[in-house]
N, C-alpha and C. Protein backbone atom coordinates (compact mmCIF):
# COMPACT_ATOMS: atom_id res chain seq x y z
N UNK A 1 0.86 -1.16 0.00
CA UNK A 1 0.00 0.00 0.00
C UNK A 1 0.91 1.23 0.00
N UNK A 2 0.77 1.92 -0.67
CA UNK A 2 1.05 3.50 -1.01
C UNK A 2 0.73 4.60 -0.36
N UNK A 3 1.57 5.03 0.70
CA UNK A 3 1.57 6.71 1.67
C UNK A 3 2.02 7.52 0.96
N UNK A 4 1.01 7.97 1.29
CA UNK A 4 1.85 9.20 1.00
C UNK A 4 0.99 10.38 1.84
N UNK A 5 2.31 11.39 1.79
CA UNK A 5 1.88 12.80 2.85
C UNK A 5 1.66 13.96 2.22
N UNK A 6 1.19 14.46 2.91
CA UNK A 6 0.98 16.26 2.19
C UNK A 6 2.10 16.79 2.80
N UNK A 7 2.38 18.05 2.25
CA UNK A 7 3.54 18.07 2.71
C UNK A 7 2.95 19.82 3.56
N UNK A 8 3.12 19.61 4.87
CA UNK A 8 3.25 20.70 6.13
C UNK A 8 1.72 19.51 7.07
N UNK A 9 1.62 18.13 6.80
CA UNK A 9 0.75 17.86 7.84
C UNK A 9 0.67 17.78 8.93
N UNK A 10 -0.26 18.46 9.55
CA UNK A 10 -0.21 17.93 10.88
C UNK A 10 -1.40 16.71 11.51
N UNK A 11 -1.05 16.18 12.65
CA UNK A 11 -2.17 15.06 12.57
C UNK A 11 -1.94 14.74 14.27
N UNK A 12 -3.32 14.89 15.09
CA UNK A 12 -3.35 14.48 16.54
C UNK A 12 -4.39 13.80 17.09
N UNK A 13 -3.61 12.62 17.72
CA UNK A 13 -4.93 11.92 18.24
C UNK A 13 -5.00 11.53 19.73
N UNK A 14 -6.05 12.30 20.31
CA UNK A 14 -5.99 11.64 21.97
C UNK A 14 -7.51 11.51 22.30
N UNK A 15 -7.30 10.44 23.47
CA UNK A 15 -8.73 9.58 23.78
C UNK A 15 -9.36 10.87 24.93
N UNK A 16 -10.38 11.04 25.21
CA UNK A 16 -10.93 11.77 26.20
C UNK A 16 -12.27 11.80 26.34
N UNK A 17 -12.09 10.95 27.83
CA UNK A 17 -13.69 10.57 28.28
C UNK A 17 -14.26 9.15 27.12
N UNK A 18 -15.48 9.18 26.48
CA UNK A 18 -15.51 8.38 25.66
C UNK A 18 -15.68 8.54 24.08
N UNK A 19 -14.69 9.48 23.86
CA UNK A 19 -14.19 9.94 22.45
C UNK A 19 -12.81 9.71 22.30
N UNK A 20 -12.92 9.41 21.11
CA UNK A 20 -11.20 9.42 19.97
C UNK A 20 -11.53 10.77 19.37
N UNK A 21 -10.19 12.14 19.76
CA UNK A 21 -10.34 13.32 18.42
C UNK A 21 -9.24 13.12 18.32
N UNK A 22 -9.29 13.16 16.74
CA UNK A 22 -8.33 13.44 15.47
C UNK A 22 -8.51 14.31 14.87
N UNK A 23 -7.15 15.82 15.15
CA UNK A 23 -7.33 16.82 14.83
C UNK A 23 -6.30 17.13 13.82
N UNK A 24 -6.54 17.62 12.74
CA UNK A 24 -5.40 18.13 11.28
C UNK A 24 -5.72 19.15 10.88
N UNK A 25 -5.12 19.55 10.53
CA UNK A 25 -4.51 20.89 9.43
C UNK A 25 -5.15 20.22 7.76
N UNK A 26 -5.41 20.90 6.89
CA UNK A 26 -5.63 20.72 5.99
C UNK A 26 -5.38 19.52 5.09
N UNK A 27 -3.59 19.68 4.99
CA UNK A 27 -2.91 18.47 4.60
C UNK A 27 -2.93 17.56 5.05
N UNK A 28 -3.20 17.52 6.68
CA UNK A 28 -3.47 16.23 7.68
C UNK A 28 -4.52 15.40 6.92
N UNK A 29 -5.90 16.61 7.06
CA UNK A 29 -6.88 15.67 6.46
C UNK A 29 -6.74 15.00 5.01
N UNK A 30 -6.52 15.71 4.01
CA UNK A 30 -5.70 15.25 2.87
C UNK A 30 -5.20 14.45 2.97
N UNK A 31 -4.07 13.85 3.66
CA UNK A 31 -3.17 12.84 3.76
C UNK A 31 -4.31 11.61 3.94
N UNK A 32 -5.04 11.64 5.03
CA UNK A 32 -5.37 10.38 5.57
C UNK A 32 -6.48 10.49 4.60
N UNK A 33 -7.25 11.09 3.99
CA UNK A 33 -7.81 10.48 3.05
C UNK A 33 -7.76 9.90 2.17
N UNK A 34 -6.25 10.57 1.50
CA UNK A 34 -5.88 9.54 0.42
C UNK A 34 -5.57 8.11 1.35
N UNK A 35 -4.92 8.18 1.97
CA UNK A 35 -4.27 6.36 2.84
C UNK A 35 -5.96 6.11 3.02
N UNK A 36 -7.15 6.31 3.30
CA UNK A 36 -8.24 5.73 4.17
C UNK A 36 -8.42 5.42 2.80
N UNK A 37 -8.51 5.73 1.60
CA UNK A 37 -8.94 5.13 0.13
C UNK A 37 -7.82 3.88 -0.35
N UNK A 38 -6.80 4.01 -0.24
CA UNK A 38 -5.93 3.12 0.25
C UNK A 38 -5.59 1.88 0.46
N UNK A 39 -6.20 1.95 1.78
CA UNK A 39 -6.74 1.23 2.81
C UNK A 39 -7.69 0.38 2.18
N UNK A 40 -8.73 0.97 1.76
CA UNK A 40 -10.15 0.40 1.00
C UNK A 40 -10.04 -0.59 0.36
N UNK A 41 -8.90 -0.44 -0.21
CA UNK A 41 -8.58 -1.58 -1.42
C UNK A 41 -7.67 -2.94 -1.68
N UNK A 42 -7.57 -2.61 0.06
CA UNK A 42 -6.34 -3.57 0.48
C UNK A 42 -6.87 -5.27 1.17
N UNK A 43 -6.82 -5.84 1.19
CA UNK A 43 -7.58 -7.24 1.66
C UNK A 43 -7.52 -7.71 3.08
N UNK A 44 -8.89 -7.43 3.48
CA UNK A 44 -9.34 -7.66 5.14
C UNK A 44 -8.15 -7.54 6.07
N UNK A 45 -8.35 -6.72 7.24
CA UNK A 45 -7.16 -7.41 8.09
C UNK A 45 -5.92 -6.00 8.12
N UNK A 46 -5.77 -5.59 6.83
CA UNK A 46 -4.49 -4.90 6.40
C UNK A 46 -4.94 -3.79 7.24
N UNK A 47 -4.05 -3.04 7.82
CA UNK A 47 -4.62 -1.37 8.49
C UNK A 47 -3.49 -0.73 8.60
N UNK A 48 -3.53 0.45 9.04
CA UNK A 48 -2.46 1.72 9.16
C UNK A 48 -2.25 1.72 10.04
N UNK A 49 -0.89 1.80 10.80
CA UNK A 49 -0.47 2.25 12.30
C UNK A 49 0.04 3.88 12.39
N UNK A 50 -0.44 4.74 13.53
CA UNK A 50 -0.14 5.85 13.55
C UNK A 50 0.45 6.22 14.55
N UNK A 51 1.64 6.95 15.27
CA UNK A 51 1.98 6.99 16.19
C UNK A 51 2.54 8.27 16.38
N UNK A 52 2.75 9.19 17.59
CA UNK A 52 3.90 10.17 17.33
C UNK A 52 5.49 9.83 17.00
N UNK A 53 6.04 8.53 16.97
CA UNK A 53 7.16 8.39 16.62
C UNK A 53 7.17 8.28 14.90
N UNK A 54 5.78 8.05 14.39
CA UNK A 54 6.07 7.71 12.92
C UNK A 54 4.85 8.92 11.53
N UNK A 55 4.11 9.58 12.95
CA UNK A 55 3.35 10.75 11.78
C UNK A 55 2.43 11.81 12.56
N UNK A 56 1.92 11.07 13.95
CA UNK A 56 1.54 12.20 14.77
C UNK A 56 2.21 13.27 16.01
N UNK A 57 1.28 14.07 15.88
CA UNK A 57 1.90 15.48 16.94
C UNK A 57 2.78 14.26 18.01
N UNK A 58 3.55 14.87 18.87
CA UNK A 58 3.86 14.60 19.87
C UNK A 58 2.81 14.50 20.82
N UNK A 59 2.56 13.51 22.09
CA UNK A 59 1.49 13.39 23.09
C UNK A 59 0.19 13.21 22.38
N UNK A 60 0.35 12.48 21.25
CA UNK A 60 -1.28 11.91 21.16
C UNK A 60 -0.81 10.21 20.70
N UNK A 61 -2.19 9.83 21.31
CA UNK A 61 -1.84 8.20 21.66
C UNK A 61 -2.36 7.89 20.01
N UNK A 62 -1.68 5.81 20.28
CA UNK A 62 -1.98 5.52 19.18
C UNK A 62 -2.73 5.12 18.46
N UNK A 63 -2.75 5.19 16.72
CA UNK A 63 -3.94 5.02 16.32
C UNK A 63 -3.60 3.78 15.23
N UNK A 64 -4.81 2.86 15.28
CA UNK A 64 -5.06 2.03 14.50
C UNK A 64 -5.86 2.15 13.69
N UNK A 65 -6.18 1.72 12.24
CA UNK A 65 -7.37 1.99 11.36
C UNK A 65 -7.32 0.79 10.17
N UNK A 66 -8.41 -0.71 11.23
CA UNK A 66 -8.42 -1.78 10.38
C UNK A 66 -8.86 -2.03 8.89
N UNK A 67 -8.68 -2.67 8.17
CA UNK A 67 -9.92 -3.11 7.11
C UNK A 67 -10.63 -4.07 7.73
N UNK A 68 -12.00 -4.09 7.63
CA UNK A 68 -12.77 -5.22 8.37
C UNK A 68 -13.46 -6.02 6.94
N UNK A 69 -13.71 -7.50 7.20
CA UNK A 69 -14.04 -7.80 5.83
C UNK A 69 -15.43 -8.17 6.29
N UNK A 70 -16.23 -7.49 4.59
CA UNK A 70 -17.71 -7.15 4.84
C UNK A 70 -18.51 -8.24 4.62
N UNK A 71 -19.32 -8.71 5.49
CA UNK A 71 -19.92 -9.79 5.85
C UNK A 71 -20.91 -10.12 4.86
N UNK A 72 -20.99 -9.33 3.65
CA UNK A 72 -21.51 -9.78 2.25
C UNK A 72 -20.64 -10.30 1.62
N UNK A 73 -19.35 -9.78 1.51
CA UNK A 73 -18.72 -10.85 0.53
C UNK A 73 -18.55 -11.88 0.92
N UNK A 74 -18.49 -12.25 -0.68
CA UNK A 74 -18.16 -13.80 -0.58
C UNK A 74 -19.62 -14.92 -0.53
N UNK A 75 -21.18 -13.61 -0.74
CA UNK A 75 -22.45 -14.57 -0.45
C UNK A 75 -22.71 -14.26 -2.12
N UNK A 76 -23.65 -15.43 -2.37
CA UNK A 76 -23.32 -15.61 -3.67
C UNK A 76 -25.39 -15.07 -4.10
N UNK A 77 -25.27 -14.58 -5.08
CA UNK A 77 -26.61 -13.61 -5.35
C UNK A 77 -27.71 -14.99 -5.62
N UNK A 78 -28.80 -15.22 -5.03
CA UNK A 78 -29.77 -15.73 -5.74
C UNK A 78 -30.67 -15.72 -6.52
């Protein structure tokens, strides 16, 4: 799968109370949209790891973002 970044992104994620916010800058959002399309096309299972050591702000925890495989495929049309 193919990353790619915008270039000045920023990207933060911290848990609080019973929310996940993920906050970006323009290019942030940009970025992860292209990877969340990405993502889409990649086979069950595959997901993105995000971390401040590898793309987010400093002090925001980490983020996972699975492919889940959709409980239609694979049923065959009658």
């Amino acid at each position: 799968m193919k990353i790619e970044w915008e270039d000045g992104f920023r990207i933060s994620a911290r848990a609080g109370g019973d929310a996940i916010v993920i906050s970006a800058n323009k290019a942030g959002l940009l970025s992860l949209a292209g990877q969340l399309q990405a993502l889409a096309e990649e086979s069950p299972g595959s997901h993105l790891h995000y971390d401040e050591h590898n793309s987010l702000e400093d002090g925001s925890k980490e983020l996972i973002i699975e492919l889940l495989r959709d409980p239609e495929e694979g049923k065959k049309e009658c």
